[in-house]
C-alpha atoms as a PDB file:
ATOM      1  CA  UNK A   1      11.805  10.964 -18.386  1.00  0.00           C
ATOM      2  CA  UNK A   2      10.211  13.896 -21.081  1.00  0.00           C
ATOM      3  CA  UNK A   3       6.655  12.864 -19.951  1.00  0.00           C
ATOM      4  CA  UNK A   4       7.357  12.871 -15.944  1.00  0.00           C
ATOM      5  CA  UNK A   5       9.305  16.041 -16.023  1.00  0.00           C
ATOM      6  CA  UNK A   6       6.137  17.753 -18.297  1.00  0.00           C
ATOM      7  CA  UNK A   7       3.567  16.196 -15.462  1.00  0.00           C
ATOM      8  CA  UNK A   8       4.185  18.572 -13.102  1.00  0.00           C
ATOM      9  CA  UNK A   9       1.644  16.997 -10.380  1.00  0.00           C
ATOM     10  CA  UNK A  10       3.264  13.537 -10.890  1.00  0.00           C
ATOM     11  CA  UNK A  11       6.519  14.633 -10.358  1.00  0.00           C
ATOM     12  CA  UNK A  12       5.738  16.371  -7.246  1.00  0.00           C
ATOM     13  CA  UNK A  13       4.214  12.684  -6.264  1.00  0.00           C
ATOM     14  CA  UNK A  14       7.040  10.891  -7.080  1.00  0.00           C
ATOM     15  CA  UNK A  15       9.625  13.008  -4.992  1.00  0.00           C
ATOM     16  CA  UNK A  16       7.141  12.981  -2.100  1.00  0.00           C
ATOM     17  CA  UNK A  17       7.419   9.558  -1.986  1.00  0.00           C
ATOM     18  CA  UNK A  18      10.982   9.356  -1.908  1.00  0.00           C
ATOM     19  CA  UNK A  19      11.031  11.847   0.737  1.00  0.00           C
ATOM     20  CA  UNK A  20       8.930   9.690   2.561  1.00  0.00           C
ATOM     21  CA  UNK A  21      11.087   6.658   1.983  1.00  0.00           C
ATOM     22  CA  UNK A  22      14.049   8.200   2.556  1.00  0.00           C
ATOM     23  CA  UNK A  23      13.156   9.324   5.768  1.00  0.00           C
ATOM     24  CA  UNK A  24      11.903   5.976   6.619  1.00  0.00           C
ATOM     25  CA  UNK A  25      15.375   4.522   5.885  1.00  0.00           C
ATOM     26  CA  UNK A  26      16.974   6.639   7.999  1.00  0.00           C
ATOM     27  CA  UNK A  27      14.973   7.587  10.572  1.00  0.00           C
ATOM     28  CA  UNK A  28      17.072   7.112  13.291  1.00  0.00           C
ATOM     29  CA  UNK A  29      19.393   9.870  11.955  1.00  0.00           C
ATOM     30  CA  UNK A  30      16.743  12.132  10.800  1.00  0.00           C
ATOM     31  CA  UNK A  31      15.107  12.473  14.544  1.00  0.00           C
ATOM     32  CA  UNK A  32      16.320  14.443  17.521  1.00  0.00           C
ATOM     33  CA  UNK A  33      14.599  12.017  20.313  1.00  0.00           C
ATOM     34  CA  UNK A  34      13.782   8.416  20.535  1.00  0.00           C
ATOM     35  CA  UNK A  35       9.909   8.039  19.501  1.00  0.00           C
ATOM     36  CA  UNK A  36       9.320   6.169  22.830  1.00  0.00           C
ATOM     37  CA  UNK A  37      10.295   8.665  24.817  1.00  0.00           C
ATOM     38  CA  UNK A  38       8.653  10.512  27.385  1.00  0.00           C
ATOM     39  CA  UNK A  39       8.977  13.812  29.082  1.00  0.00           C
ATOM     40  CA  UNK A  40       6.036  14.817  31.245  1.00  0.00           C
ATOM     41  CA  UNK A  41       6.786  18.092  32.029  1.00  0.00           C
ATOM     42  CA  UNK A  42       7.004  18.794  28.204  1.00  0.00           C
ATOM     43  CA  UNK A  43       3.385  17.277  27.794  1.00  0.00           C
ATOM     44  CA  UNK A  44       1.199  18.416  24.861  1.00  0.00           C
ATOM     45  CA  UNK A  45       3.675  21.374  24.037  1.00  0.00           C
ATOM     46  CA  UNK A  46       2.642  23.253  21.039  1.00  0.00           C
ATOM     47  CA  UNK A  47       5.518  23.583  17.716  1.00  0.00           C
ATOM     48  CA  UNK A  48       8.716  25.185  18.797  1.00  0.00           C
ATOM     49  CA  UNK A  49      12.055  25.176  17.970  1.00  0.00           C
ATOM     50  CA  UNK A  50      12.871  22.576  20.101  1.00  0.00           C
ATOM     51  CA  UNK A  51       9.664  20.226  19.296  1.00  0.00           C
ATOM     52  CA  UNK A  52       9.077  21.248  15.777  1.00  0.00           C
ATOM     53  CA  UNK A  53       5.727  19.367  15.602  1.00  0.00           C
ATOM     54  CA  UNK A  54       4.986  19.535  18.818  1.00  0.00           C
ATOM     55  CA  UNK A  55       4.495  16.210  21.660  1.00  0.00           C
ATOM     56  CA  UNK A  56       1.838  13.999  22.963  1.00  0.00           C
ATOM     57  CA  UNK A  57       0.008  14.050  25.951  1.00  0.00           C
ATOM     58  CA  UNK A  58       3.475  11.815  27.379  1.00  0.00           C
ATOM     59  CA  UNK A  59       5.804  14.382  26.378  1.00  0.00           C
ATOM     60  CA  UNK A  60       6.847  12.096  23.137  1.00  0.00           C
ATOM     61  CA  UNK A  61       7.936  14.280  20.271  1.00  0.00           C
ATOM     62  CA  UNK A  62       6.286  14.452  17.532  1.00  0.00           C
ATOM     63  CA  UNK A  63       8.212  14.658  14.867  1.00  0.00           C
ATOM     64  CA  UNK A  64      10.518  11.919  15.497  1.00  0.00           C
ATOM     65  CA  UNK A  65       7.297   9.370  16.106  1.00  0.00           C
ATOM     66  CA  UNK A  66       6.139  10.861  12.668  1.00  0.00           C
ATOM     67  CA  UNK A  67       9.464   9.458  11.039  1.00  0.00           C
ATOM     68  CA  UNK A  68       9.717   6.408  12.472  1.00  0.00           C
ATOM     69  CA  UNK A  69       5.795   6.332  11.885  1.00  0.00           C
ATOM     70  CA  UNK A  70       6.691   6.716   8.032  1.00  0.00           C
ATOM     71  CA  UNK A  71       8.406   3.636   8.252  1.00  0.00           C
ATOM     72  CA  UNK A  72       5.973   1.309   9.090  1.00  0.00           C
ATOM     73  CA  UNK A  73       3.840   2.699   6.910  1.00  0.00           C
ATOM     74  CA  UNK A  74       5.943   2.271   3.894  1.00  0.00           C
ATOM     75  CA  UNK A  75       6.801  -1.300   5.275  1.00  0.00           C
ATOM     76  CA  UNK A  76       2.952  -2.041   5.828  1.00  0.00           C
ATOM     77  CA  UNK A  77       2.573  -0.903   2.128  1.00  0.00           C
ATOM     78  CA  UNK A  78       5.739  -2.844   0.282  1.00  0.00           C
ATOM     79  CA  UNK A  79       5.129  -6.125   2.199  1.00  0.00           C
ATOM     80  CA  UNK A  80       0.839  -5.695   2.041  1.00  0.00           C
ATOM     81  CA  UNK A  81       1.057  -4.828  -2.001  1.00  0.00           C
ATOM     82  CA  UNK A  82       4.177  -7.769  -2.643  1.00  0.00           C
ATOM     83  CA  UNK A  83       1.043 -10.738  -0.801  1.00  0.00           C
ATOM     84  CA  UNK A  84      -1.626  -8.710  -2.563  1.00  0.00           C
ATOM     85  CA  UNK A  85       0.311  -9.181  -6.076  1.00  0.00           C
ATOM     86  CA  UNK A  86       1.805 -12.642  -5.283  1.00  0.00           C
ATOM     87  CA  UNK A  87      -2.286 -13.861  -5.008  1.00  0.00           C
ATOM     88  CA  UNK A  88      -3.618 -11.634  -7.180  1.00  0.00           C
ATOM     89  CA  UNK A  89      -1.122 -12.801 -10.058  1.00  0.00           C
ATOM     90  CA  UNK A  90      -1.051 -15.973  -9.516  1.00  0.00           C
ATOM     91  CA  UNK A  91      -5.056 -16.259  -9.479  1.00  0.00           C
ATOM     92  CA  UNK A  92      -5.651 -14.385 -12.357  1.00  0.00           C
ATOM     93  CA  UNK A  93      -2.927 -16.028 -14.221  1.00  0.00           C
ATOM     94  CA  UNK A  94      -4.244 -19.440 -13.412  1.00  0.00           C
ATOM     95  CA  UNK A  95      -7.915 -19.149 -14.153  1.00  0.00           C
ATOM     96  CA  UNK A  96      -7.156 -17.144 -17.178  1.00  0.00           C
ATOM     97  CA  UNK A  97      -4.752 -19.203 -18.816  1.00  0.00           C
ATOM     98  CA  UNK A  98      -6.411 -23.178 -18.036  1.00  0.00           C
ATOM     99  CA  UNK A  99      -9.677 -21.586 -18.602  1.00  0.00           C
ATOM    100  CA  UNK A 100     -13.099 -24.221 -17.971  1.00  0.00           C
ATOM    101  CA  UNK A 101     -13.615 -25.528 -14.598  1.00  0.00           C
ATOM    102  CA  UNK A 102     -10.287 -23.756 -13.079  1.00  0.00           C
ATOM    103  CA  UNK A 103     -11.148 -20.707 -14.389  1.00  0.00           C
ATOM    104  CA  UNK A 104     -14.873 -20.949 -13.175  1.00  0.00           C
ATOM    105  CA  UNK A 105     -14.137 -22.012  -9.498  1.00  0.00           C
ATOM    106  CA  UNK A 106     -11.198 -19.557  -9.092  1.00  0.00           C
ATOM    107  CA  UNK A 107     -13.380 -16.670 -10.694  1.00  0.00           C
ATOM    108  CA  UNK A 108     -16.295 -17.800  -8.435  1.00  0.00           C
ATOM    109  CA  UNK A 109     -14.157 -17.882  -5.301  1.00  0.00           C
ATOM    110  CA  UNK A 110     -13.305 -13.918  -6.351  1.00  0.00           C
ATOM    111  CA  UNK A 111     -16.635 -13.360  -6.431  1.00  0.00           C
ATOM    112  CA  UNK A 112     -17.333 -14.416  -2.806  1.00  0.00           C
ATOM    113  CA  UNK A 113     -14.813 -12.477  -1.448  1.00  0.00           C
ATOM    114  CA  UNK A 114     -15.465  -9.472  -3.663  1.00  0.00           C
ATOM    115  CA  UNK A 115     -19.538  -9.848  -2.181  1.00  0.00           C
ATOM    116  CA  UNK A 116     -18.293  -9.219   1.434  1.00  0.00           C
ATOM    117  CA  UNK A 117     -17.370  -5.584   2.438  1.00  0.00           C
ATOM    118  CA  UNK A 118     -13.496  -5.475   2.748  1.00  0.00           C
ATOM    119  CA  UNK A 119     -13.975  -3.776   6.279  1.00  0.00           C
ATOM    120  CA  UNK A 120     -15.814  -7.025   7.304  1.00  0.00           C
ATOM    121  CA  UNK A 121     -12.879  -9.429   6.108  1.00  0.00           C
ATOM    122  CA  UNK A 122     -10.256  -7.284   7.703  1.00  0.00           C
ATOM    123  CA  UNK A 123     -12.365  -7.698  10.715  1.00  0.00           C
ATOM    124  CA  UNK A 124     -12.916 -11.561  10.075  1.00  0.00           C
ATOM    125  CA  UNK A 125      -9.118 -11.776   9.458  1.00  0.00           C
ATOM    126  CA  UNK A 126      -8.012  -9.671  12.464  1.00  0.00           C
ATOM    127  CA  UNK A 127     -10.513 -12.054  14.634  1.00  0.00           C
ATOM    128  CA  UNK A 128      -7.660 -14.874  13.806  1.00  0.00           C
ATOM    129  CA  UNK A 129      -4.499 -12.942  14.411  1.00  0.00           C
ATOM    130  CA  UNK A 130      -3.247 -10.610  17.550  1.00  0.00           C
ATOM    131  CA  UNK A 131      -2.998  -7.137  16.566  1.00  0.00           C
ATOM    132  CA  UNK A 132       0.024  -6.135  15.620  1.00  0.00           C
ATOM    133  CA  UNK A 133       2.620  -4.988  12.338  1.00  0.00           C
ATOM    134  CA  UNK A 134       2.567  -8.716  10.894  1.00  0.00           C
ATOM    135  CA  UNK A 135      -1.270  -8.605  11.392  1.00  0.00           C
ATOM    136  CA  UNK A 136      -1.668  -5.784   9.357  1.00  0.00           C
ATOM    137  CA  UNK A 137       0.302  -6.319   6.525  1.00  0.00           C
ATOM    138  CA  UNK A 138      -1.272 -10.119   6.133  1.00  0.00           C
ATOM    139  CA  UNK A 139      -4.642  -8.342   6.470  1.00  0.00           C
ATOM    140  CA  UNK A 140      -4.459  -5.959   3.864  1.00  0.00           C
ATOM    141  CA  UNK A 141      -2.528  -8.188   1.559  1.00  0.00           C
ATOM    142  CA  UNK A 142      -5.390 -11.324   2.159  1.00  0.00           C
ATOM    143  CA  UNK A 143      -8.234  -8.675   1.529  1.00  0.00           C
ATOM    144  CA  UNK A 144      -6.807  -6.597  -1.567  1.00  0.00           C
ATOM    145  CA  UNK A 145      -6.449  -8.974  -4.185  1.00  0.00           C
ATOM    146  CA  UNK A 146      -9.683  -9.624  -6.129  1.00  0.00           C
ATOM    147  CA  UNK A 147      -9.316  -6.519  -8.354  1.00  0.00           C
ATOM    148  CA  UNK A 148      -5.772  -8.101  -9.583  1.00  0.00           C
ATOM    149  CA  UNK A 149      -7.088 -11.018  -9.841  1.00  0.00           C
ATOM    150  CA  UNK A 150      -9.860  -9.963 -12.447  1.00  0.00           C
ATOM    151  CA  UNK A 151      -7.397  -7.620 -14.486  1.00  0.00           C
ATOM    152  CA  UNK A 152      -4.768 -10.402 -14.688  1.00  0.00           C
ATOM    153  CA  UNK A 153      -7.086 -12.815 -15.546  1.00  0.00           C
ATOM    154  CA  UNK A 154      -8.555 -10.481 -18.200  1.00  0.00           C
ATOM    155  CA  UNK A 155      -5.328  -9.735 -20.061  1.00  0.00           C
ATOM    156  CA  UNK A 156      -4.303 -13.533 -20.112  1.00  0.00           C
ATOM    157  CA  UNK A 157      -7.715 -14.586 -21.962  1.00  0.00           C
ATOM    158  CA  UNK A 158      -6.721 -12.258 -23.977  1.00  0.00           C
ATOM    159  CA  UNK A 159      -2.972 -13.220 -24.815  1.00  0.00           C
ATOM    160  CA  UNK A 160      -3.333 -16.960 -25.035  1.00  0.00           C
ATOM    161  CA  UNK A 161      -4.643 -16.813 -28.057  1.00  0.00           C
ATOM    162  CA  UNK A 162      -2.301 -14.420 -29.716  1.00  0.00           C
ATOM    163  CA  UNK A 163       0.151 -15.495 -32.132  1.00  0.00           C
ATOM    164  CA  UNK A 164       3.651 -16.006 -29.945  1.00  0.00           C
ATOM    165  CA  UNK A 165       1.666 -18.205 -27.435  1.00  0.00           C
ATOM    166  CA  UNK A 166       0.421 -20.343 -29.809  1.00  0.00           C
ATOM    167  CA  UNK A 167       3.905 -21.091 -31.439  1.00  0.00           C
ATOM    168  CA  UNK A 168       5.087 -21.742 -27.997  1.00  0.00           C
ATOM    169  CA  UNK A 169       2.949 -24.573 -27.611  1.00  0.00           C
ATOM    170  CA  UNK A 170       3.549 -26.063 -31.067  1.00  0.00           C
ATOM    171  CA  UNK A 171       7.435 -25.468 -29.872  1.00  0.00           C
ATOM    172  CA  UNK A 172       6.640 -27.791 -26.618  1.00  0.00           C
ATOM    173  CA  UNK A 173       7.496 -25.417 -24.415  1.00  0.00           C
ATOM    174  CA  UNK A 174       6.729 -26.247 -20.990  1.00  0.00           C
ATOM    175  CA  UNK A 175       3.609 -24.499 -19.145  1.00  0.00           C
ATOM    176  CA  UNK A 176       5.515 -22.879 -16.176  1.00  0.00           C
ATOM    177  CA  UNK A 177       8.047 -21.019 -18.822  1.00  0.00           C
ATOM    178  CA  UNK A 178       5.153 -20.579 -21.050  1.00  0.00           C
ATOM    179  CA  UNK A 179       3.411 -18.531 -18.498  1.00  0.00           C
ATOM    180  CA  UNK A 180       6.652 -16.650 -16.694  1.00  0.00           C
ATOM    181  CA  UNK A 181       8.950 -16.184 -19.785  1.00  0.00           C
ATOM    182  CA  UNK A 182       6.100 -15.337 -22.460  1.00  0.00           C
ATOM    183  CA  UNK A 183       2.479 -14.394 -20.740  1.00  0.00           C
ATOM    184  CA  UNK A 184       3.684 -12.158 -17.840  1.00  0.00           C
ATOM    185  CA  UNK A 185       5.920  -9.676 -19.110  1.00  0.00           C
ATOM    186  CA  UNK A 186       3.093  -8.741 -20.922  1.00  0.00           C
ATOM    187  CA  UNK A 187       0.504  -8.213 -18.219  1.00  0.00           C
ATOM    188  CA  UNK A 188       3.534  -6.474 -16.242  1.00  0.00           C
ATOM    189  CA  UNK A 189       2.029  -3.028 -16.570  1.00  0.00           C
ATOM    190  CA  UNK A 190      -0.982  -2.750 -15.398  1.00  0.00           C
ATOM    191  CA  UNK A 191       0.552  -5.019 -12.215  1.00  0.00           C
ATOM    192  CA  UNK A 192       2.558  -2.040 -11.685  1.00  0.00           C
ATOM    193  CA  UNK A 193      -0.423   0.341 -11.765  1.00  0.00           C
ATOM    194  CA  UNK A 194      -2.402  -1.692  -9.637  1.00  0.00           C
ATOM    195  CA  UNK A 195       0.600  -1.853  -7.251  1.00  0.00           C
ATOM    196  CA  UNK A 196       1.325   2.049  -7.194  1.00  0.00           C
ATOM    197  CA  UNK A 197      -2.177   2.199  -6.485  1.00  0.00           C
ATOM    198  CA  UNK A 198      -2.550  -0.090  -3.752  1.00  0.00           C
ATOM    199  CA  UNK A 199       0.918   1.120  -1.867  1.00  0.00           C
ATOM    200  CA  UNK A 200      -1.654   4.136  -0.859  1.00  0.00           C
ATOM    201  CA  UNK A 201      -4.459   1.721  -0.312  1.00  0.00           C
ATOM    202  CA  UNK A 202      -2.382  -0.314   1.929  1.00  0.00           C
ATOM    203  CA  UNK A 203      -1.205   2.957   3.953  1.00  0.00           C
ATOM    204  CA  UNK A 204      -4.688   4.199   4.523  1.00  0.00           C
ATOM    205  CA  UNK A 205      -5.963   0.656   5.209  1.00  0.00           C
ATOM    206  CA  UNK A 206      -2.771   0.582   8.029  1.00  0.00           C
ATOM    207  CA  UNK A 207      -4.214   4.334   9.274  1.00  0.00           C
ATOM    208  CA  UNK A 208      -7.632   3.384   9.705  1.00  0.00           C
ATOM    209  CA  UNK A 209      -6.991   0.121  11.282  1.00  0.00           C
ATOM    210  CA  UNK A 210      -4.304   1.954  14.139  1.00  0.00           C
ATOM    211  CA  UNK A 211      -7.023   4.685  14.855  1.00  0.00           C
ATOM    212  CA  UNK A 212      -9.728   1.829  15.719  1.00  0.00           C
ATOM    213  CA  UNK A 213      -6.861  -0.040  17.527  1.00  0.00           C
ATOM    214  CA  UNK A 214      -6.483  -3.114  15.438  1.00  0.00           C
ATOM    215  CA  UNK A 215      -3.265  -1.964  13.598  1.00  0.00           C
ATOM    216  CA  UNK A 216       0.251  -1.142  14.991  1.00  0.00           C
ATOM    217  CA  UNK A 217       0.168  -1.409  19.075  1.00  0.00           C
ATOM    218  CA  UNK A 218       1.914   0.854  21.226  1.00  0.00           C
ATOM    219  CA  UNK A 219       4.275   2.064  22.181  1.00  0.00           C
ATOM    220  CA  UNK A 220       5.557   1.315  18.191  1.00  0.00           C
ATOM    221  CA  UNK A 221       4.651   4.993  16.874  1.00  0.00           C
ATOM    222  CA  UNK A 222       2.017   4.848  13.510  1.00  0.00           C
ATOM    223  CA  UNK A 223       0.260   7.890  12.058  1.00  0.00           C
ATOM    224  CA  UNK A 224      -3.553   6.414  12.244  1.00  0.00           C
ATOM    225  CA  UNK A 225      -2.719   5.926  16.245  1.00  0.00           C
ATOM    226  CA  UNK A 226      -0.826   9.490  16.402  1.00  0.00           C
ATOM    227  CA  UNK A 227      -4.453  10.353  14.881  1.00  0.00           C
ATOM    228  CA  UNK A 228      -6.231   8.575  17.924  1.00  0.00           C
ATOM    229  CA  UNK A 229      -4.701   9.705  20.197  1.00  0.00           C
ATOM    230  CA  UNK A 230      -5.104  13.510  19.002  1.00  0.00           C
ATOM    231  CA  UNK A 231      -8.740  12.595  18.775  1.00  0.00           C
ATOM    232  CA  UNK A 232      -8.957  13.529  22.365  1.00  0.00           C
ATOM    233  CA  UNK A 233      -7.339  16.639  22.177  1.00  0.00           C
ATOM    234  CA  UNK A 234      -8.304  18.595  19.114  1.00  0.00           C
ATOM    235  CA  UNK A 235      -9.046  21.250  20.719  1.00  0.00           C
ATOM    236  CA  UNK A 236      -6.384  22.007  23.179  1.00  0.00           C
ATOM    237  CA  UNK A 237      -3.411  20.040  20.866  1.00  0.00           C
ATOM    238  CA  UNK A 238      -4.476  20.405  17.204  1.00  0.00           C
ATOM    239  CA  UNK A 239      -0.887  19.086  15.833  1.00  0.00           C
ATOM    240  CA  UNK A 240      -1.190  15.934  17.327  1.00  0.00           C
ATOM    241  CA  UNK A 241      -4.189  15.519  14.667  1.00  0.00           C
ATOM    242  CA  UNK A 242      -3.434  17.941  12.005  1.00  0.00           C
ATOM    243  CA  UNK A 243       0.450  16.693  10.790  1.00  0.00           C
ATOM    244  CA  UNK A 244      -0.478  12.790  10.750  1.00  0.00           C
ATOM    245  CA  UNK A 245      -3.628  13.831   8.978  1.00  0.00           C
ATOM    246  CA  UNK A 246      -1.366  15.565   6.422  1.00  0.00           C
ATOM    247  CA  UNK A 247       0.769  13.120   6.105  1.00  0.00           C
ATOM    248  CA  UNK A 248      -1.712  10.104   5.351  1.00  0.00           C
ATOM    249  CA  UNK A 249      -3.656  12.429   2.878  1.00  0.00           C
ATOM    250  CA  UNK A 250      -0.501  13.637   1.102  1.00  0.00           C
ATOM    251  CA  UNK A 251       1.157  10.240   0.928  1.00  0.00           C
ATOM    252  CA  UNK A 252      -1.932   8.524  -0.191  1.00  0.00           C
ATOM    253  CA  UNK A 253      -2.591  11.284  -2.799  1.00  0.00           C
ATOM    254  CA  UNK A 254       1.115  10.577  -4.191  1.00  0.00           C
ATOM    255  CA  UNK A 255       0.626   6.970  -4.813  1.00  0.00           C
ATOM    256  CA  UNK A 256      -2.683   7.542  -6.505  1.00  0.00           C
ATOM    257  CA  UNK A 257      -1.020  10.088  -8.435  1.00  0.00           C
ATOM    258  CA  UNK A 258       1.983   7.926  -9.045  1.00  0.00           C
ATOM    259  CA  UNK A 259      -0.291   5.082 -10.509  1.00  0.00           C
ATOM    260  CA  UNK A 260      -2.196   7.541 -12.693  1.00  0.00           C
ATOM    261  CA  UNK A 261       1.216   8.673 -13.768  1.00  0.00           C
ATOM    262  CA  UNK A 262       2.032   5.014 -14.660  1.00  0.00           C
ATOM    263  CA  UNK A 263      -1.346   4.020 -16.006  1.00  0.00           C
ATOM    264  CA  UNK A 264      -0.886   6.394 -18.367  1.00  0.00           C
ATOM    265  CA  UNK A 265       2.805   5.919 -19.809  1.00  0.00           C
ATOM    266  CA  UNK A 266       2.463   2.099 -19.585  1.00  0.00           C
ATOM    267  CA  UNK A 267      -1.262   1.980 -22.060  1.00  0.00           C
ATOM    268  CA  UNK A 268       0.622   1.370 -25.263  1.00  0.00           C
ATOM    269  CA  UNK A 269      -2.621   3.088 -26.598  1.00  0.00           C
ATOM    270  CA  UNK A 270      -1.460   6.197 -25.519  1.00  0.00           C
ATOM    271  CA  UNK A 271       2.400   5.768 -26.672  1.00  0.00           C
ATOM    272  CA  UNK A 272       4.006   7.800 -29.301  1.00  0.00           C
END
C-alpha cells in the first residue's frame, strides 16, 4: 500500500480504472438519457448543460453512450484477457513442464501464429464469426496469447527443476496437483502483469475493430464506433471525436501503467 501511495502516476491509474468500472456497473444510473435514443432536432449539439458532451448526428447523447460504451469495453477486456490467460497458461504450462516432443510442437505452433500479423488473424478469425460483442472478445482472446504462452513456459523450465518440485515427485504426487498446487502460484505474477497489460490491449484492440466496423454493431454504443462516426464530422462536431479519443487513450494508458505498477512490486528482485 506504501509503494502505490509513493507512485503517484500509478495511483492516478488505478483510480481511473475504477472510475471507469464503476461507471460501467452502473451506468444506467449514472446517465440522464437512454444511449439509443434519438432526438433530431437536438442533432450534433455542441456541450451544454443539458448534453454535457454533446450528441451525434441522431440527436443521441453523448455522454450517456460514453458510459454505457465503458461497459463493453471493460467487458470486452475481462472476458478477452480471462480466454487469452486460460490458453496462454495452459500452453505454456504444458510445453514447459512435459518438455521433448510436447514442448517442441506446442512451442512450434506459437511460432506460427506469432509469424502472422495479429491484424491478419483478427481478420482471419472475424471471416468465421458475425460481427458482434461475442466476436470480439473471442477474437482478441484467440489472437493474444502467444506472449503468455512463452513467459509461462519460460518460468516452468525453470521451476521444475527446483528443489520443492522434485520432492513432489519422489512424494507421488499426482501431475495435475503437481502443476496447480505447486508450479502455478509461482508463475502467478507475471500472469497478472501480462493481464493488466493486456486489459488495455484488449480495449484498444475492441476500439480499432468498432471504427473499421468489425467490432460492436449498432445501435449498442462503443467508443471506437463513437470515433467513426465523428470521423465525418471533425470539423463541424469535434466532441463526437475528441471525448472517445480521450477516453481510449486514458484508459489504455492506465492499464499499461497499472501493469508497470505490478511488474514492478511483483519482481521479487526488486523487493525489500
Amino acid at each position: 500500500m506504501k509503494k502505490i501511495l509513493k507512485n503517484k502516476a500509478a495511483l492516478i491509474a488505478l483510480i481511473f480504472i475504477l472510475f471507469v468500472t464503476a461507471a460501467a456497473v452502473f451506468a444506467p444510473l449514472i446517465t440522464p438519457y437512454d444511449p439509443s435514443e434519438q432526438n433530431l432536432p437536438q442533432r450534433l449539439s455542441a456541450p451544454c448543460a443539458q448534453y454535457f458532451l454533446g450528441t451525434d448526428d441522431l440527436g443521441r447523447d453523448v455522454f450517456s453512450r460514453m458510459v454505457f460504451g465503458a461497459r463493453i469495453s471493460v467487458s470486452v477486456g475481462v472476458f478477452a484477457v480471462l480466454l487469452t490467460v486460460l490458453i496462454g497458461v495452459t500452453i505454456g504450462m504444458t510445453a514447459g513442464y512435459f518438455g521433448g516432443t510436447a514442448d517442441a510442437v506446442l512451442m512450434r505452433f506459437t511460432d506460427i501464429v506469432l509469424c502472422f500479423p495479429t491484424f491478419f488473424l483478427i481478420l482471419l478469425v472475424i471471416a468465421f464469426f458475425e460481427p458482434g460483442i461475442y466476436s470480439v472478445m473471442i477474437v482478441i482472446g484467440l489472437t493474444s496469447w502467444t506472449g503468455l504462452a512463452r513467459i509461462v513456459r519460460a518460468e516452468v523450465l525453470s521451476l521444475r527443476e527446483r528443489e520443492f518440485v522434485l520432492a513432489s515427485r519422489m512424494l507421488a504426487v499426482s501431475r495435475l496437483r503437481l502443476l496447480f498446487v505447486h508450479i502455478l502460484p509461482n508463475v502467478i505474477s507475471p500472469i497478472i502483469v501480462y493481464a493488466a497489460i493486456g486489459m488495455g490491449g484488449a480495449i484498444l484492440t475492441e476500439s480499432g475493430l468498432s471504427f473499421l466496423g468489425l467490432g460492436v454493431q449498432p445501435p449498442a454504443p462503443s467508443w471506437g464506433q463513437i470515433l467513426m462516426q465523428g470521423k465525418d464530422y471533425i470539423y463541424s462536431a469535434w466532441w463526437l471525436s475528441v471525448f472517445p479519443g480521450i477516453a481510449i487513450l486514458l484508459t489504455v494508458l492506465s492499464f499499461n501503467l497499472t501493469g508497470d505498477f505490478l511488474r514492478d512490486i511483483l519482481d521479487p528482485k526488486d523487493a525489500n
